[in-house]
PDB file of N, CA and C in Angstrom:
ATOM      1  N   UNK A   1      25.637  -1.063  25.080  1.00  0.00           N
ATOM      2  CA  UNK A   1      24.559  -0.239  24.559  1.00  0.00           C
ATOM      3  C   UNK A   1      23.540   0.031  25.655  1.00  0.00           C
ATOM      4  N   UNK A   2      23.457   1.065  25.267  1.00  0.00           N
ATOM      5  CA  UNK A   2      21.698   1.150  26.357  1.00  0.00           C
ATOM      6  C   UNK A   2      20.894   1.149  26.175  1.00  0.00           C
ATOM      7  N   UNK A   3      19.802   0.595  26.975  1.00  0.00           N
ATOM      8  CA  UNK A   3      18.467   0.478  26.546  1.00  0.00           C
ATOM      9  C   UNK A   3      17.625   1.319  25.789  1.00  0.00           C
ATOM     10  N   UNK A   4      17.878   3.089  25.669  1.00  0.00           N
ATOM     11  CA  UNK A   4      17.481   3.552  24.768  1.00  0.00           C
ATOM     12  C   UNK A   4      17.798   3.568  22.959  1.00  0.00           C
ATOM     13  N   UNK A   5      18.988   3.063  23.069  1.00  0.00           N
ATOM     14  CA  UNK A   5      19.574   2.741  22.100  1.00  0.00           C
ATOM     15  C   UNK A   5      19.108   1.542  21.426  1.00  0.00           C
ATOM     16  N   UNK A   6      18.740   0.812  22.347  1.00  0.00           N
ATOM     17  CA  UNK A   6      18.168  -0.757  21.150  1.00  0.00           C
ATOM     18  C   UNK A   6      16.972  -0.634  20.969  1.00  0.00           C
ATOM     19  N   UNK A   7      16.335  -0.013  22.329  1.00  0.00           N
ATOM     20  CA  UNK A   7      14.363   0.400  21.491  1.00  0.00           C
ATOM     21  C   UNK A   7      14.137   1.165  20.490  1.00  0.00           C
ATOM     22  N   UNK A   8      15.006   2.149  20.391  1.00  0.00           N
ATOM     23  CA  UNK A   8      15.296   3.155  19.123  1.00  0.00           C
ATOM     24  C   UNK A   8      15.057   1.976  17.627  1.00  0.00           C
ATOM     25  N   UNK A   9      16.485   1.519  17.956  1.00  0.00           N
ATOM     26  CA  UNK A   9      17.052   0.246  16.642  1.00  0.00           C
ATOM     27  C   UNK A   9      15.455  -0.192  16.291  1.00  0.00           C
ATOM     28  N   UNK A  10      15.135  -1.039  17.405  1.00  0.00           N
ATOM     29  CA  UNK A  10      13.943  -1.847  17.221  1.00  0.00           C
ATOM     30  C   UNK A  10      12.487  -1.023  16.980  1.00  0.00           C
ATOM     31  N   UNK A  11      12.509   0.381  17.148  1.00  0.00           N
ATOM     32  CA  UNK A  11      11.306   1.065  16.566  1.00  0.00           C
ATOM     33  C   UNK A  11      11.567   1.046  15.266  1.00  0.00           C
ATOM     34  N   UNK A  12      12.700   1.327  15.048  1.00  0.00           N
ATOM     35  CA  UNK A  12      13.132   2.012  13.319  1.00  0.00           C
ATOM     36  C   UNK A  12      13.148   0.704  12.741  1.00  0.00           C
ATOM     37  N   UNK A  13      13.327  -0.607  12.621  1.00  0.00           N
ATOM     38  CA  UNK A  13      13.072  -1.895  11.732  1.00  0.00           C
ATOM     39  C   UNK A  13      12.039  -1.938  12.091  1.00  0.00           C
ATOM     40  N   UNK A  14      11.134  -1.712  13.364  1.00  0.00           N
ATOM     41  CA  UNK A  14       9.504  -1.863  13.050  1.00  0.00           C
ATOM     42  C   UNK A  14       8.835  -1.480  11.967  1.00  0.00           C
ATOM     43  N   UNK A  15       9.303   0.372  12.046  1.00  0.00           N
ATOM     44  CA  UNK A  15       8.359   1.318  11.304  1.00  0.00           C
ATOM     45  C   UNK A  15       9.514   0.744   9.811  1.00  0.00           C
ATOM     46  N   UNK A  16      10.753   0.306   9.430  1.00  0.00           N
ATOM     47  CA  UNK A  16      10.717   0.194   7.985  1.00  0.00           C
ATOM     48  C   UNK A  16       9.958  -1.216   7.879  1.00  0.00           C
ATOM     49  N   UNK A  17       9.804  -2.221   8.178  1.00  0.00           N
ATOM     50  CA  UNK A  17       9.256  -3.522   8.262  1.00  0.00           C
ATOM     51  C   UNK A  17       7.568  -3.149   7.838  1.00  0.00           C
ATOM     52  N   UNK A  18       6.905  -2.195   8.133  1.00  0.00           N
ATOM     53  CA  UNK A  18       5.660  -1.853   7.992  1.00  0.00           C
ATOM     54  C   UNK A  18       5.784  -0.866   6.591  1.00  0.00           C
ATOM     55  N   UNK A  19       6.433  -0.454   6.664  1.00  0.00           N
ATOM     56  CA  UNK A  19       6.974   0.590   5.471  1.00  0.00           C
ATOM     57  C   UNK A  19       6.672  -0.376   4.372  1.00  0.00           C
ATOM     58  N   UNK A  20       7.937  -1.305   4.237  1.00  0.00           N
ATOM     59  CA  UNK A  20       8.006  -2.017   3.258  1.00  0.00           C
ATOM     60  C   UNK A  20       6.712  -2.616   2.997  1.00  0.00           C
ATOM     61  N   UNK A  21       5.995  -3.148   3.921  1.00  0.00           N
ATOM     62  CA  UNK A  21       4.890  -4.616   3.566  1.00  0.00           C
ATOM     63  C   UNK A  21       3.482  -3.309   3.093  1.00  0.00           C
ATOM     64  N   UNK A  22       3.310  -2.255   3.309  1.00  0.00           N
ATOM     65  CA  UNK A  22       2.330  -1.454   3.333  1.00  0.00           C
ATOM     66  C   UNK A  22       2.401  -1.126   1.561  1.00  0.00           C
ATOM     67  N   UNK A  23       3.897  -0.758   0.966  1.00  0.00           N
ATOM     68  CA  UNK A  23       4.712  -0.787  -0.414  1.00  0.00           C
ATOM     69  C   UNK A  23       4.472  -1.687  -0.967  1.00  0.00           C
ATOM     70  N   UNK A  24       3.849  -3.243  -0.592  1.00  0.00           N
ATOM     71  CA  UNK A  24       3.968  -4.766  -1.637  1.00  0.00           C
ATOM     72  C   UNK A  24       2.345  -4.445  -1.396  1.00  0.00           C
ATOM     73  N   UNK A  25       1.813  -4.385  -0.235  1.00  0.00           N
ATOM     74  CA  UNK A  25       0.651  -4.618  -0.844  1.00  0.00           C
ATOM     75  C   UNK A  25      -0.151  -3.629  -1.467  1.00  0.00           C
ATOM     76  N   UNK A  26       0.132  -2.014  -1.225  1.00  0.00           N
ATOM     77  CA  UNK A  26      -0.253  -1.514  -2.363  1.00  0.00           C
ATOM     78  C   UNK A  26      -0.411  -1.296  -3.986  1.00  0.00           C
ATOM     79  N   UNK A  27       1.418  -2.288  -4.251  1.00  0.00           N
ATOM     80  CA  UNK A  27       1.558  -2.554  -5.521  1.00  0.00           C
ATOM     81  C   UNK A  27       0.770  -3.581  -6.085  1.00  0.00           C
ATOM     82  N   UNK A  28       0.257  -4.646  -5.016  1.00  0.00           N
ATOM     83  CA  UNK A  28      -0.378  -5.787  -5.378  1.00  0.00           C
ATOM     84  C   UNK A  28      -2.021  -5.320  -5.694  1.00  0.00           C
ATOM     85  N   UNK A  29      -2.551  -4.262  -4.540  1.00  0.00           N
ATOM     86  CA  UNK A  29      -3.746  -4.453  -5.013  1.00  0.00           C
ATOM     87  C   UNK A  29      -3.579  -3.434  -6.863  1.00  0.00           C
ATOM     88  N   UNK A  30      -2.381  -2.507  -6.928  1.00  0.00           N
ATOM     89  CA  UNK A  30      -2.765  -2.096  -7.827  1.00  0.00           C
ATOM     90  C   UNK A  30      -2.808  -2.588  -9.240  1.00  0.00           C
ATOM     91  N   UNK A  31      -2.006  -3.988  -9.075  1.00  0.00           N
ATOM     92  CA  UNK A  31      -1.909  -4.883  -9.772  1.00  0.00           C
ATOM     93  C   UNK A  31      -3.565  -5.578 -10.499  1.00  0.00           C
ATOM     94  N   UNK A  32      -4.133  -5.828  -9.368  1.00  0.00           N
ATOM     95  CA  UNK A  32      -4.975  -6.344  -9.841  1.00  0.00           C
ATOM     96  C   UNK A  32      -6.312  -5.627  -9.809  1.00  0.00           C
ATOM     97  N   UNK A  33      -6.557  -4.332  -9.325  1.00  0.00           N
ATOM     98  CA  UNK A  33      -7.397  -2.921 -10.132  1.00  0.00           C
ATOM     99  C   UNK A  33      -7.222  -2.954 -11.105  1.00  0.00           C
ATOM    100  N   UNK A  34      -5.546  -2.959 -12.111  1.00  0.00           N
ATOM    101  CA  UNK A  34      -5.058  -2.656 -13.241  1.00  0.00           C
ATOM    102  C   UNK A  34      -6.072  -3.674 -14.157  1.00  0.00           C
ATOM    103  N   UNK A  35      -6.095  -4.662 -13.946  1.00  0.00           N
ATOM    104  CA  UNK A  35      -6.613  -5.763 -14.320  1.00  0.00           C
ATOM    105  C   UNK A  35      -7.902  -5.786 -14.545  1.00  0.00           C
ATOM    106  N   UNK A  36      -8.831  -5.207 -13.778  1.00  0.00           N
ATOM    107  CA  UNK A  36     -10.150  -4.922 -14.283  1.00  0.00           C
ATOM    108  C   UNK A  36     -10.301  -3.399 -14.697  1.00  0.00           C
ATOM    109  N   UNK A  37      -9.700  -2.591 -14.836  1.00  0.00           N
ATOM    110  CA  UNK A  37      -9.875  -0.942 -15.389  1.00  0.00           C
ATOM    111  C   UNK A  37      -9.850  -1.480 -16.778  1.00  0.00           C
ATOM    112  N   UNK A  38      -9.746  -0.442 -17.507  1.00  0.00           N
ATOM    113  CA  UNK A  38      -9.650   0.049 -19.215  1.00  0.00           C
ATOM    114  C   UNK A  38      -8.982   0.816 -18.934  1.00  0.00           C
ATOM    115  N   UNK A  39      -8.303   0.548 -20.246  1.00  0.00           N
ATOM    116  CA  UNK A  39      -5.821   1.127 -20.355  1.00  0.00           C
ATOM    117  C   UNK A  39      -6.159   2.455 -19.752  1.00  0.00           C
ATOM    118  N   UNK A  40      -7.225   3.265 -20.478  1.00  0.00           N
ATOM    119  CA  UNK A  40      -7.020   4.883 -19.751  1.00  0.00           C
ATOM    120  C   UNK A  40      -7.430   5.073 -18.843  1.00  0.00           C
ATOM    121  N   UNK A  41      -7.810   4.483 -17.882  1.00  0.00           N
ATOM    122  CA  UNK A  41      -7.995   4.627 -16.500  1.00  0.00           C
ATOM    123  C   UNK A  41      -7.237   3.895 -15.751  1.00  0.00           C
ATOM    124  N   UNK A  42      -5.995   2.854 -16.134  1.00  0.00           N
ATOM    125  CA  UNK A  42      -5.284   2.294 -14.837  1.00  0.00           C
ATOM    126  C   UNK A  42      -4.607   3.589 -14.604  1.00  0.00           C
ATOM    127  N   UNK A  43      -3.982   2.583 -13.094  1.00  0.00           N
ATOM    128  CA  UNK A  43      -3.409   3.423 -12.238  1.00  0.00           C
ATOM    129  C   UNK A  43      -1.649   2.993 -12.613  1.00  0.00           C
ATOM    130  N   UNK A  44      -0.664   4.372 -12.426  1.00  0.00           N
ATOM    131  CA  UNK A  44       0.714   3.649 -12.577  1.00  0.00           C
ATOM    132  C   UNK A  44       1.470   3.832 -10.877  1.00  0.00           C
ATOM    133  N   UNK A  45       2.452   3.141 -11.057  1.00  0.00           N
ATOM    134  CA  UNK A  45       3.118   2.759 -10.213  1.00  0.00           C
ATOM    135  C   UNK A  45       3.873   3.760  -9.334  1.00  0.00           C
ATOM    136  N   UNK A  46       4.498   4.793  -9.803  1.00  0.00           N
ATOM    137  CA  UNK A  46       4.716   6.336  -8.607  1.00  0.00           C
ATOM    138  C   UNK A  46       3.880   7.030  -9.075  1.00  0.00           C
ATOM    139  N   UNK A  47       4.398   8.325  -8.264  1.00  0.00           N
ATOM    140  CA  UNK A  47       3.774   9.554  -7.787  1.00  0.00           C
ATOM    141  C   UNK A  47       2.366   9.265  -7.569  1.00  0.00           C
ATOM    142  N   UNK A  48       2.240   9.091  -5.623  1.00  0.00           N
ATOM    143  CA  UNK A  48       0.847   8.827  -5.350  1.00  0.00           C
ATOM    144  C   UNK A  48       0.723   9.960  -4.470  1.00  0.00           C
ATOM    145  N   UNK A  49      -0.260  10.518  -4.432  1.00  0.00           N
ATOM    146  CA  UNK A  49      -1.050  11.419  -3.843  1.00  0.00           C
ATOM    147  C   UNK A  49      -1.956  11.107  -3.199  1.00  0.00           C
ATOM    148  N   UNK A  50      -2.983  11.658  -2.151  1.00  0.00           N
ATOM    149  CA  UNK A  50      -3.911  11.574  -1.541  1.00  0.00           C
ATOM    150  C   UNK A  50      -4.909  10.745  -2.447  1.00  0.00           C
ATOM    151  N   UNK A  51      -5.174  12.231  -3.408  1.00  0.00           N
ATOM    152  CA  UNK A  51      -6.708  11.400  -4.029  1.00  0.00           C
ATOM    153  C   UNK A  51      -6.453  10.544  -4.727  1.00  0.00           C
ATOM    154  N   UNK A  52      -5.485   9.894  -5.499  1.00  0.00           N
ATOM    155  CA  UNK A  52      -5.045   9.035  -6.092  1.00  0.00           C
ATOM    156  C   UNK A  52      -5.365   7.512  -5.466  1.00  0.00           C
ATOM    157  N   UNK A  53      -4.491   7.859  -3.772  1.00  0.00           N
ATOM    158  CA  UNK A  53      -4.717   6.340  -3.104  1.00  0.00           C
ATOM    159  C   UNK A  53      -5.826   6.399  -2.683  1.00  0.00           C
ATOM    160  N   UNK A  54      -7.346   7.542  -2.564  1.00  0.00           N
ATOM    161  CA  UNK A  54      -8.183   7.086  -2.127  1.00  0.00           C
ATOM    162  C   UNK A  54      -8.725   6.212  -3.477  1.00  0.00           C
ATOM    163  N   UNK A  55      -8.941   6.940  -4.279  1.00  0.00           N
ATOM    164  CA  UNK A  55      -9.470   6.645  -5.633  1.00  0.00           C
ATOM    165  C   UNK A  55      -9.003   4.935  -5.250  1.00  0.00           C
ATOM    166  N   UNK A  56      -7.795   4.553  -5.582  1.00  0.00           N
ATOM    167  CA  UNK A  56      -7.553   3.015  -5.646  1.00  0.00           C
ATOM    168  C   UNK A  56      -8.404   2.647  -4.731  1.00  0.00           C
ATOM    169  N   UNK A  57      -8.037   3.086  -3.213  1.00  0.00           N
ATOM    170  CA  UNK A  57      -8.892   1.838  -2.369  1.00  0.00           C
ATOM    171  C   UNK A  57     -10.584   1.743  -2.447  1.00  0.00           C
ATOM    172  N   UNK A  58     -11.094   3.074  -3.796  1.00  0.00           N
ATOM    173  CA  UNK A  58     -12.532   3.201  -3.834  1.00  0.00           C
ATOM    174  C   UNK A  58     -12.345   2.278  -4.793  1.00  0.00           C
ATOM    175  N   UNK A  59     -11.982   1.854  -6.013  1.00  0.00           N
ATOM    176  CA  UNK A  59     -11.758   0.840  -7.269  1.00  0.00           C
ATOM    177  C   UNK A  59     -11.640  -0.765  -6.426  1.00  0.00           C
ATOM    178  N   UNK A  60     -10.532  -0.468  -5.466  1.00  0.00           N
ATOM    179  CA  UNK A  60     -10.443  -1.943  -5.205  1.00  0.00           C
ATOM    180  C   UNK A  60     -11.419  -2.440  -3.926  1.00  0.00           C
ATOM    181  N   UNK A  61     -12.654  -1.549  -3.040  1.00  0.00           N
ATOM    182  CA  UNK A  61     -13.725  -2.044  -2.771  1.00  0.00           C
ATOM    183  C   UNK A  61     -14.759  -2.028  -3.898  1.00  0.00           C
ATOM    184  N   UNK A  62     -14.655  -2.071  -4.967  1.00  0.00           N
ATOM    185  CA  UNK A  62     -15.328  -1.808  -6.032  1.00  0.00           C
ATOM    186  C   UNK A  62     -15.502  -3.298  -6.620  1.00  0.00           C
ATOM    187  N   UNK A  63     -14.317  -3.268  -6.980  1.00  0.00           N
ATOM    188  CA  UNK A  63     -13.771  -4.925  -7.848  1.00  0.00           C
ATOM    189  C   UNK A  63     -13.625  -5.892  -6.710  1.00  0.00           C
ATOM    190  N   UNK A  64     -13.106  -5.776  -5.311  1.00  0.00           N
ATOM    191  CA  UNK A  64     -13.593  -7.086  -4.524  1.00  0.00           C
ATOM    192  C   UNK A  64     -13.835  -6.292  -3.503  1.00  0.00           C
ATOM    193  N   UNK A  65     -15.204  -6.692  -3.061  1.00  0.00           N
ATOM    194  CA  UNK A  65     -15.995  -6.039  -1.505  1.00  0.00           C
ATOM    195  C   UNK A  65     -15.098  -7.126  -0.609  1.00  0.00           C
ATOM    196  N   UNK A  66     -15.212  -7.933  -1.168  1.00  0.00           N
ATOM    197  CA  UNK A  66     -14.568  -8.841   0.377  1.00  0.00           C
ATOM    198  C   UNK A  66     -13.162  -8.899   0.066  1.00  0.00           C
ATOM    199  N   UNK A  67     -12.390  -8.012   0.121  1.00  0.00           N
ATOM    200  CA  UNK A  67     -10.987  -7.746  -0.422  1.00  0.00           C
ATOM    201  C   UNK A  67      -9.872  -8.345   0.481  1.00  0.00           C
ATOM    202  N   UNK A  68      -8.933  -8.729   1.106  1.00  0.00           N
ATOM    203  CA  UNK A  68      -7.768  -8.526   2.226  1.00  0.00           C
ATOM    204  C   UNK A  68      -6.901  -7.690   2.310  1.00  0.00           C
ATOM    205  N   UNK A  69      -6.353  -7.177   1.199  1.00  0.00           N
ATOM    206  CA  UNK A  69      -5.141  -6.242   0.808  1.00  0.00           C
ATOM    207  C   UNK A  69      -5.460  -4.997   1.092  1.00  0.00           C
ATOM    208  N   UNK A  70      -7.056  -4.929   1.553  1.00  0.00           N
ATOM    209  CA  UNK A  70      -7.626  -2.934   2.244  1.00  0.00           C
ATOM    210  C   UNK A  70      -7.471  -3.335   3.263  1.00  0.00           C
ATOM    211  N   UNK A  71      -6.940  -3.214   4.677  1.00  0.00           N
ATOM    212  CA  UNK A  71      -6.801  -3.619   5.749  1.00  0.00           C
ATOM    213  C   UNK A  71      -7.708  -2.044   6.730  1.00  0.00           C
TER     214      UNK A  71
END
């Protein structure tokens, strides 16, 4: 193999490796937004859009200022 060939490999499990963990913790914080909203205002689980994910990360500096999961 050649060296362009394995940095390739190793970009593409980077960028899915970030993919994935960026996917758990968005589900997590929306988990626990869900948790302090009222039923007609949670958020569901697909179709996210722009204003949608800002909206969450405005809810979840909302419900914890000192949060970890907003990076």
């Amino acid at each position: 193999m050649t060296v362009r060939i394995v940095v390739g490999v190793v970009a593409v499990a980077c960028v899915a490796a970030c993919g994935l963990l960026s996917t758990f913790l968005t589900f997590e914080m929306v988990d626990k937004v869900n948790e302090k909203l009222p039923e007609a205002e949670k958020f569901g689980q697909l179709g996210w859009y722009l204003a949608k994910r800002l909206r969450l990360n405005r809810e979840y500096k909302r419900f914890y200022p000192g949060g970890q999961l907003l990076l």
